[in-house]
Protein backbone atom coordinates (compact mmCIF):
# COMPACT_ATOMS: atom_id res chain seq x y z
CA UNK A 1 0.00 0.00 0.00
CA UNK A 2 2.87 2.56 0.44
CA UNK A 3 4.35 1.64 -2.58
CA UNK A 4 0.83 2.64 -4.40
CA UNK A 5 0.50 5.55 -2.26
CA UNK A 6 4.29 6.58 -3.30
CA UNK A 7 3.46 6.25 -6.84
CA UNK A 8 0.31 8.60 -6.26
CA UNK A 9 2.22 11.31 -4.66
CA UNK A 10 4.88 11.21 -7.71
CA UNK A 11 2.17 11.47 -10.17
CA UNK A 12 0.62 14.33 -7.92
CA UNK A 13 3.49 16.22 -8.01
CA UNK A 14 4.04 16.23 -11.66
CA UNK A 15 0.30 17.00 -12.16
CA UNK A 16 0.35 20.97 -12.18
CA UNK A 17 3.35 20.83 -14.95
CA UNK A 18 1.11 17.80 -17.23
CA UNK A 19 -2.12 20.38 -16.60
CA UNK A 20 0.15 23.60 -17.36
CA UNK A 21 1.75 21.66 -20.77
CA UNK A 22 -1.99 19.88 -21.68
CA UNK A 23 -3.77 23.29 -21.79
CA UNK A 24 -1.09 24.77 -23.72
CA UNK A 25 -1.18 22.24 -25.95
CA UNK A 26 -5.51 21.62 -26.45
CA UNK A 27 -6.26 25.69 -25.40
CA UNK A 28 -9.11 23.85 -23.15
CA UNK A 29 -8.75 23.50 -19.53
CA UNK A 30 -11.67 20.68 -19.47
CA UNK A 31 -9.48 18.74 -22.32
CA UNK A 32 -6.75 19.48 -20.34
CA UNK A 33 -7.95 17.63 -17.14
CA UNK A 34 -9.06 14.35 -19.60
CA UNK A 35 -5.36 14.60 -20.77
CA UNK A 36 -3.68 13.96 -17.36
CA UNK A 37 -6.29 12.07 -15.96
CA UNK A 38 -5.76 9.37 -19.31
CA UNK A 39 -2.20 9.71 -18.14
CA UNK A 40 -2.39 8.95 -14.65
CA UNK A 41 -4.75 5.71 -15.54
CA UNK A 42 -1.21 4.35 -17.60
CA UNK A 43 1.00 5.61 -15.18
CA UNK A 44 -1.47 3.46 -12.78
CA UNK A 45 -1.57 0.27 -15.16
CA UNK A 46 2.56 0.72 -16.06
CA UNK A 47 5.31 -1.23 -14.20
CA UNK A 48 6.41 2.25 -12.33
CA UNK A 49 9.13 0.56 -10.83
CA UNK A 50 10.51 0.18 -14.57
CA UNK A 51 10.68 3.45 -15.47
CA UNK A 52 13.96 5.74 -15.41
CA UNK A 53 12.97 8.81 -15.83
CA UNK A 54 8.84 9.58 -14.67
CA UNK A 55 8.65 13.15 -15.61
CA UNK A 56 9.81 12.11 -19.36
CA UNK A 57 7.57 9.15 -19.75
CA UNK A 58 4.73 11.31 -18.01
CA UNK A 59 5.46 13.89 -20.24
CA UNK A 60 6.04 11.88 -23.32
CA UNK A 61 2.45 10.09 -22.97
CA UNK A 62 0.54 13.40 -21.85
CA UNK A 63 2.10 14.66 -25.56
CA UNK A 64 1.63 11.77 -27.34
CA UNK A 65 -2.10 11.92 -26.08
CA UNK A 66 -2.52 15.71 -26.65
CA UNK A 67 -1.68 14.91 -30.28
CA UNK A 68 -4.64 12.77 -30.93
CA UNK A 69 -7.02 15.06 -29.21
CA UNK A 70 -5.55 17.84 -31.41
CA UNK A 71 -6.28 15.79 -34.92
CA UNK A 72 -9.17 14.95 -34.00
CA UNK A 73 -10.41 18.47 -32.69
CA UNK A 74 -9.27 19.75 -36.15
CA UNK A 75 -12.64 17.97 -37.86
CA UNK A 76 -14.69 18.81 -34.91
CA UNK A 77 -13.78 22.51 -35.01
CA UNK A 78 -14.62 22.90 -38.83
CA UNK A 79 -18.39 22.03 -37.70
CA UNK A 80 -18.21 24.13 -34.54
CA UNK A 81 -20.80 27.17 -34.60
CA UNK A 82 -19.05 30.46 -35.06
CA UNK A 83 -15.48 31.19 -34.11
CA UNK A 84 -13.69 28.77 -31.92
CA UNK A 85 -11.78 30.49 -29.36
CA UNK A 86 -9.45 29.38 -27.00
CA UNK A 87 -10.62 28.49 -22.86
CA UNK A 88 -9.19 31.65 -20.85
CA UNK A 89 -7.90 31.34 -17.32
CA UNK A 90 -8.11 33.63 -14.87
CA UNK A 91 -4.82 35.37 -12.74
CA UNK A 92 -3.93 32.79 -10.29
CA UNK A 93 -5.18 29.96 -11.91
CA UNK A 94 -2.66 27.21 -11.57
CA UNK A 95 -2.66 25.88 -14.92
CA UNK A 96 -1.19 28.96 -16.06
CA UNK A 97 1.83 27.17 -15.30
CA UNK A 98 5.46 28.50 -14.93
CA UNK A 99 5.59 32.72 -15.37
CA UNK A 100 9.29 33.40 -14.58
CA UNK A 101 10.67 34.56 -18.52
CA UNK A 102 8.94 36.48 -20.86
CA UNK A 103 8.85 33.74 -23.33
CA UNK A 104 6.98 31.71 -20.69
CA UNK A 105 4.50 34.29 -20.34
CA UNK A 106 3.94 35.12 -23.92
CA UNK A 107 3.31 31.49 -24.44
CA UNK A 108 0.65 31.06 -22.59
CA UNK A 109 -1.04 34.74 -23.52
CA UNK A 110 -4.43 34.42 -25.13
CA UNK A 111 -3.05 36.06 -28.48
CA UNK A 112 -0.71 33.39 -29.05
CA UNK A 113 -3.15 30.35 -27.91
CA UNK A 114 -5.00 31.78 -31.03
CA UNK A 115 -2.13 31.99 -32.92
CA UNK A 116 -1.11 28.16 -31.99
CA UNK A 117 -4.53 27.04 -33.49
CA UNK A 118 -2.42 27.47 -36.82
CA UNK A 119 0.37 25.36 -36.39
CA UNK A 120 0.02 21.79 -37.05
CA UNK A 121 -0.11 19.20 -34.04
CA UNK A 122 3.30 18.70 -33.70
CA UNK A 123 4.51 22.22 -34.37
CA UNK A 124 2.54 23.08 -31.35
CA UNK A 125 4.27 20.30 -29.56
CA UNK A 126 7.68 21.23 -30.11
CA UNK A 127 6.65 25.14 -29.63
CA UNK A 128 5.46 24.38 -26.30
CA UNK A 129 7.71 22.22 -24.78
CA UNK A 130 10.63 24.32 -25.99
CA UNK A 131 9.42 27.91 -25.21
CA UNK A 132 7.10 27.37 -22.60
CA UNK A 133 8.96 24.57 -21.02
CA UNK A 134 12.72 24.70 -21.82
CA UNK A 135 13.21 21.18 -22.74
CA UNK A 136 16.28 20.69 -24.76
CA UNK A 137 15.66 19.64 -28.19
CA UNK A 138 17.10 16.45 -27.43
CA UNK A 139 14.71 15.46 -24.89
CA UNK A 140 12.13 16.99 -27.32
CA UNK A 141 13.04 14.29 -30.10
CA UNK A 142 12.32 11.55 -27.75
CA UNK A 143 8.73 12.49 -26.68
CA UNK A 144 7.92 12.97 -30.09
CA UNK A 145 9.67 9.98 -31.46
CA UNK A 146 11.73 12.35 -34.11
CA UNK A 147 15.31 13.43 -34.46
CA UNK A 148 16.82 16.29 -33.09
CA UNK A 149 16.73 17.77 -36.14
CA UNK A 150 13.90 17.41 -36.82
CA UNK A 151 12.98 19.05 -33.97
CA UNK A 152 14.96 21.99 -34.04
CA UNK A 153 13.47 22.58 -37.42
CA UNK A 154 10.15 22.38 -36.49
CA UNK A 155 10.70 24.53 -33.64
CA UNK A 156 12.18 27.54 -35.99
CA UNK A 157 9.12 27.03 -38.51
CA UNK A 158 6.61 27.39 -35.52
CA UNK A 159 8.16 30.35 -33.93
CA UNK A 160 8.16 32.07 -37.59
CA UNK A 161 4.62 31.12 -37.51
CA UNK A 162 3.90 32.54 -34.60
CA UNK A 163 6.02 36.20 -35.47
CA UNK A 164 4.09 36.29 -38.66
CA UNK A 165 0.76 36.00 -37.19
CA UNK A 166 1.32 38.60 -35.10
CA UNK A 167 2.37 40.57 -38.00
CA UNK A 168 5.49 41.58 -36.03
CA UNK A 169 4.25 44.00 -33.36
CA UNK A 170 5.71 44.03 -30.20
CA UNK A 171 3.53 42.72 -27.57
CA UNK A 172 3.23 45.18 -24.59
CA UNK A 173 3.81 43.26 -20.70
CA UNK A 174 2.17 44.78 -18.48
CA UNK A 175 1.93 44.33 -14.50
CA UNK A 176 -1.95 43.73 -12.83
CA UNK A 177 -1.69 47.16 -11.56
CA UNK A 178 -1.22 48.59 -15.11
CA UNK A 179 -3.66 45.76 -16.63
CA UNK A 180 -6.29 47.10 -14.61
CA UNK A 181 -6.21 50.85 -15.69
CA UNK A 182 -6.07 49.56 -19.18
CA UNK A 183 -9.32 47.87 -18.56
CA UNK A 184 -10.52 50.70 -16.51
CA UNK A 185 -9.58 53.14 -19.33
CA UNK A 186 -11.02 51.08 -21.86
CA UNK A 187 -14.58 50.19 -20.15
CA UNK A 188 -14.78 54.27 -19.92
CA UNK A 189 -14.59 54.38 -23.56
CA UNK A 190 -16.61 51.74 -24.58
CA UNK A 191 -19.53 52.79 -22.12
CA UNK A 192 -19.63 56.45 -23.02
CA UNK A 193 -21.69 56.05 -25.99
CA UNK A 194 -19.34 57.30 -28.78
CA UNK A 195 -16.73 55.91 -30.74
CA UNK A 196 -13.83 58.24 -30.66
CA UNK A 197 -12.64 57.14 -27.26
CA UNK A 198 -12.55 53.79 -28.09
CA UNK A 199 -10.51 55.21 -31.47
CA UNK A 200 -8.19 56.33 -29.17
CA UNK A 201 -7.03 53.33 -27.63
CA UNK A 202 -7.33 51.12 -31.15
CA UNK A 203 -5.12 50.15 -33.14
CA UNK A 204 -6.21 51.11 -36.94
CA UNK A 205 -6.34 47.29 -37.81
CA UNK A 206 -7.97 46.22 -34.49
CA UNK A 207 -10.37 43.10 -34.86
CA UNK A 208 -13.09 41.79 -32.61
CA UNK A 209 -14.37 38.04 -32.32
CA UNK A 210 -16.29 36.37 -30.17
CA UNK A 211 -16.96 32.49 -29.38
CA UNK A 212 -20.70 32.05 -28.02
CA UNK A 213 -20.36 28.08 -29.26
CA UNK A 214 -23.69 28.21 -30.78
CA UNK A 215 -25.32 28.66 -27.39
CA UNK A 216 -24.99 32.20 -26.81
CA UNK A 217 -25.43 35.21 -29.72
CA UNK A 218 -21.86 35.47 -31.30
CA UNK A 219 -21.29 36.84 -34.98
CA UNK A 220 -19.78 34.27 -37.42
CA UNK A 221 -17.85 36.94 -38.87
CA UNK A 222 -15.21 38.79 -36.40
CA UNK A 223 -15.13 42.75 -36.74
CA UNK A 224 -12.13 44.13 -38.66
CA UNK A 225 -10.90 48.13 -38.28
CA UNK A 226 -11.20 50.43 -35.82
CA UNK A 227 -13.92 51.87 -36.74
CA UNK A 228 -16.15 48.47 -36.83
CA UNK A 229 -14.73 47.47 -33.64
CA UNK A 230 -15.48 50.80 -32.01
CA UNK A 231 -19.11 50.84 -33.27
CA UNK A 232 -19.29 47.29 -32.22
CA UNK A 233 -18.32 47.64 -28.85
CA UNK A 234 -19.96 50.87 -28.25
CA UNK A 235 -23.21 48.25 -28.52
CA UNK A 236 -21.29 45.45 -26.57
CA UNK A 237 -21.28 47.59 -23.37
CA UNK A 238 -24.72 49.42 -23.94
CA UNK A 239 -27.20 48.01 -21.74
CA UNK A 240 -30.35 46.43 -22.61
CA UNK A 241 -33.04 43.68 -21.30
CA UNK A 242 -32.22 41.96 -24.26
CA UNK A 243 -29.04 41.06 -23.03
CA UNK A 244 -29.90 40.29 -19.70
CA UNK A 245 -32.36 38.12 -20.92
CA UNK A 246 -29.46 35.83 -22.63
CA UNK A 247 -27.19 35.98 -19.27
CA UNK A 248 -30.13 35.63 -17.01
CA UNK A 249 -29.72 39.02 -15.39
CA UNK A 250 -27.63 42.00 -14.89
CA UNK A 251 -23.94 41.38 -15.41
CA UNK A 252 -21.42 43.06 -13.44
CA UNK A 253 -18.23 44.15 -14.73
CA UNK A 254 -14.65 43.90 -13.82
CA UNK A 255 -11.15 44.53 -14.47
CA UNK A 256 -9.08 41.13 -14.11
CA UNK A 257 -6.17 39.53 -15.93
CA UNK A 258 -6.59 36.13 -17.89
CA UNK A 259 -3.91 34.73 -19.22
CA UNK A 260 -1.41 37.66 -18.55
CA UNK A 261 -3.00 39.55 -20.09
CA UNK A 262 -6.08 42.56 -19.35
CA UNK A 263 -9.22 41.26 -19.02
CA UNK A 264 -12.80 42.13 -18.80
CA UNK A 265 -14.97 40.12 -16.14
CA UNK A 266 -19.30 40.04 -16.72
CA UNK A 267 -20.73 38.01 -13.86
CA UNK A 268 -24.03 37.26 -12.97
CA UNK A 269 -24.96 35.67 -9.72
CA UNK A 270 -21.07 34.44 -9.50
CA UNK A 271 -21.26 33.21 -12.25
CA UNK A 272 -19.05 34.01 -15.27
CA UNK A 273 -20.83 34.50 -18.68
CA UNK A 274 -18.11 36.24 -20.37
CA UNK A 275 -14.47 37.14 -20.07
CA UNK A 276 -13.14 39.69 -22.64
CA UNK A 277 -9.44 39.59 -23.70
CA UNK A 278 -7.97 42.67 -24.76
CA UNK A 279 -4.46 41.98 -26.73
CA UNK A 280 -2.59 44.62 -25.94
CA UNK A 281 0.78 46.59 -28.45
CA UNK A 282 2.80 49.03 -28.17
CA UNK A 283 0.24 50.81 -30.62
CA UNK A 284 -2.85 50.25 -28.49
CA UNK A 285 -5.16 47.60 -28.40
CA UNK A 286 -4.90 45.19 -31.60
CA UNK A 287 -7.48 42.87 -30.75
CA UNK A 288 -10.64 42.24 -28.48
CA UNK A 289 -11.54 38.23 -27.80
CA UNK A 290 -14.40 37.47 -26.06
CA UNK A 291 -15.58 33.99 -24.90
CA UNK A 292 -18.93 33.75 -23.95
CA UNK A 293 -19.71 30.30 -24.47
CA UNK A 294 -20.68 28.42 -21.48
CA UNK A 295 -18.45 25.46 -21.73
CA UNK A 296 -15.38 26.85 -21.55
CA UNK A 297 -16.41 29.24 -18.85
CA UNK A 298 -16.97 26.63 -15.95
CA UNK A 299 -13.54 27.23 -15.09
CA UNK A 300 -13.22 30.48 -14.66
CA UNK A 301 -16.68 30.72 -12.36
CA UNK A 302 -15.30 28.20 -9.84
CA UNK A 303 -12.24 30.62 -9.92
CA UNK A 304 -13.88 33.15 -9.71
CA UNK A 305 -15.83 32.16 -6.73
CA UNK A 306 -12.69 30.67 -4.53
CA UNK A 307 -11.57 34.65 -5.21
CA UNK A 308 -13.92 35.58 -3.25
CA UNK A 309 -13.28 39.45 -4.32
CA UNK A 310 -15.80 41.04 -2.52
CA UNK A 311 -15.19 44.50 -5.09
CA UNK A 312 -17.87 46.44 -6.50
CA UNK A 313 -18.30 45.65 -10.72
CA UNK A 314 -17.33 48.90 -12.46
CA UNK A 315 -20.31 48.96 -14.75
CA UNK A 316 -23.35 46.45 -14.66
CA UNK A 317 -25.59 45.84 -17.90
């Protein structure tokens, strides 16, 4: 029984890296917790006592898992209603995973979890594990059965990827404090009722998409300029019993960070039914993300709630 219980305990402490790498990988927290919990059931049914080195055969099944999901998830997205946008986490969350470099931050930053839905399964792979994760190219090969080469290679085509989605603008890190007077700044514009505040902080090729999953209102089509995205938002934030009606009351509003980056908060009766994710440039705001489908919003609600914030929203519609 202590042997078990040993074996348990090693998993455990390997699970918030597996959860940190999974949701990287699948941009779900929900498929993220199926992807460890598949790999604790091998580690489980494996001959533990036979294995050199856990954390690489954890991490090499957890991978080699994550892969399937992600072919599979490619024909399941090309039926999915609207946009499909990645699962945000909220500041704190522990799946976040490790924050200490820049390039671990930026990796797990809602812009690039977009950006990652480009790159083929295994270019994600390698892009994660390297950037996010440090692991040697080496060690990279042998999780995903290549050669190093191969792997290096892949790694440089993914990261170019990556730079030319983002059309090469610098991405702006910012601390909560300054997160939060973004947000604050930017609900003031967007619920004044005009557009030129909001033109103000956009960029001139801003965009706006939303994710409602085919069970809230979402447009199919994102918005695209400044102008469109002001105008858009401008009715976003306006309030109405028509939208209250589809969130089952008045939402509050508040400032938060998800995923490192600023983020806008509507809650109604604790519970989330939207979290707005404003990518931020040296130029101003480039792009406004909001996921509003239910599903991938369970998450962030029982985060939400363990906050236990007791703040006042800034607006309520």
């Amino acid at each position: 029984m202590a042997l078990i219980m040993s074996d348990v305990d090693r998993f455990e402490a390997a699970r918030p890296r597996l959860e940190a790498i999974a949701y990287r990988l699948l941009g779900s927290a929900s498929e993220a917790e199926d992807a460890v919990q598949e790999t604790f059931l091998r580690w489980q049914a494996a001959d533990v006592g036979r294995i050199g080195v856990p954390e690489a055969w954890l991490t090499k099944v957890l991978t080699n898992w994550c892969l399937n999901v992600l072919t599979s998830a490619r024909a399941r997205r090309e039926t999915y209603v609207g946009q499909w946008l990645p699962e945000p986490l909220l500041a704190g969350d522990p799946m976040l995973g490790p924050a200490d470099t820049a390039e671990q931050r930026d990796s797990v930053s809602y812009a690039v979890l977009v950006l990652l839905e480009r790159l083929s399964p295994g270019e994600r792979a390698v892009y994660v594990l390297r950037e996010a994760f440090d692991y040697p190219h080496r060690e990279i090969a042998e999780v995903l059965e290549i050669t190093e080469s191969a792997s290096q290679q892949t790694y440089h085509r993914a990261r170019k990827h990556i730079a030319d989605g983002r059309a090469r603008r610098a991405r702006a890190e910012v601390d909560e404090g300054a997160a939060r007077r973004i947000v604050e700044e930017f609900l003031a514009a967007a619920t004044s009722g005009r557009t030129e505040p909001l033109l103000r902080l956009l960029t001139q090729d801003a965009v706006a998409v939303g994710d409602g999953g085919g069970k809230v209102p979402a447009r199919a089509k994102g918005f695209e300029g400044a102008l469109a995205v002001a105008t858009f938002l401008r009715g976003m934030f306006k309030p109405g019993a028509a939208k209250r009606a589809h969130v089952g009351g008045a939402a509050g509003i508040y400032a938060t960070t998800a995923n490192g980056g600023p983020a806008i908060v509507a809650v109604v009766d604790g519970r989330v039914v939207g979290v707005i994710c404003l990518e931020v440039t040296a130029e101003g705001v480039a792009a406004v993300r909001s996921q509003a489908n239910p599903d991938k919003l369970v998450r962030a609600t029982g985060h939400w709630a363990a906050a236990d914030r007791g703040e006042a929203p800034l607006h309520t519609l």
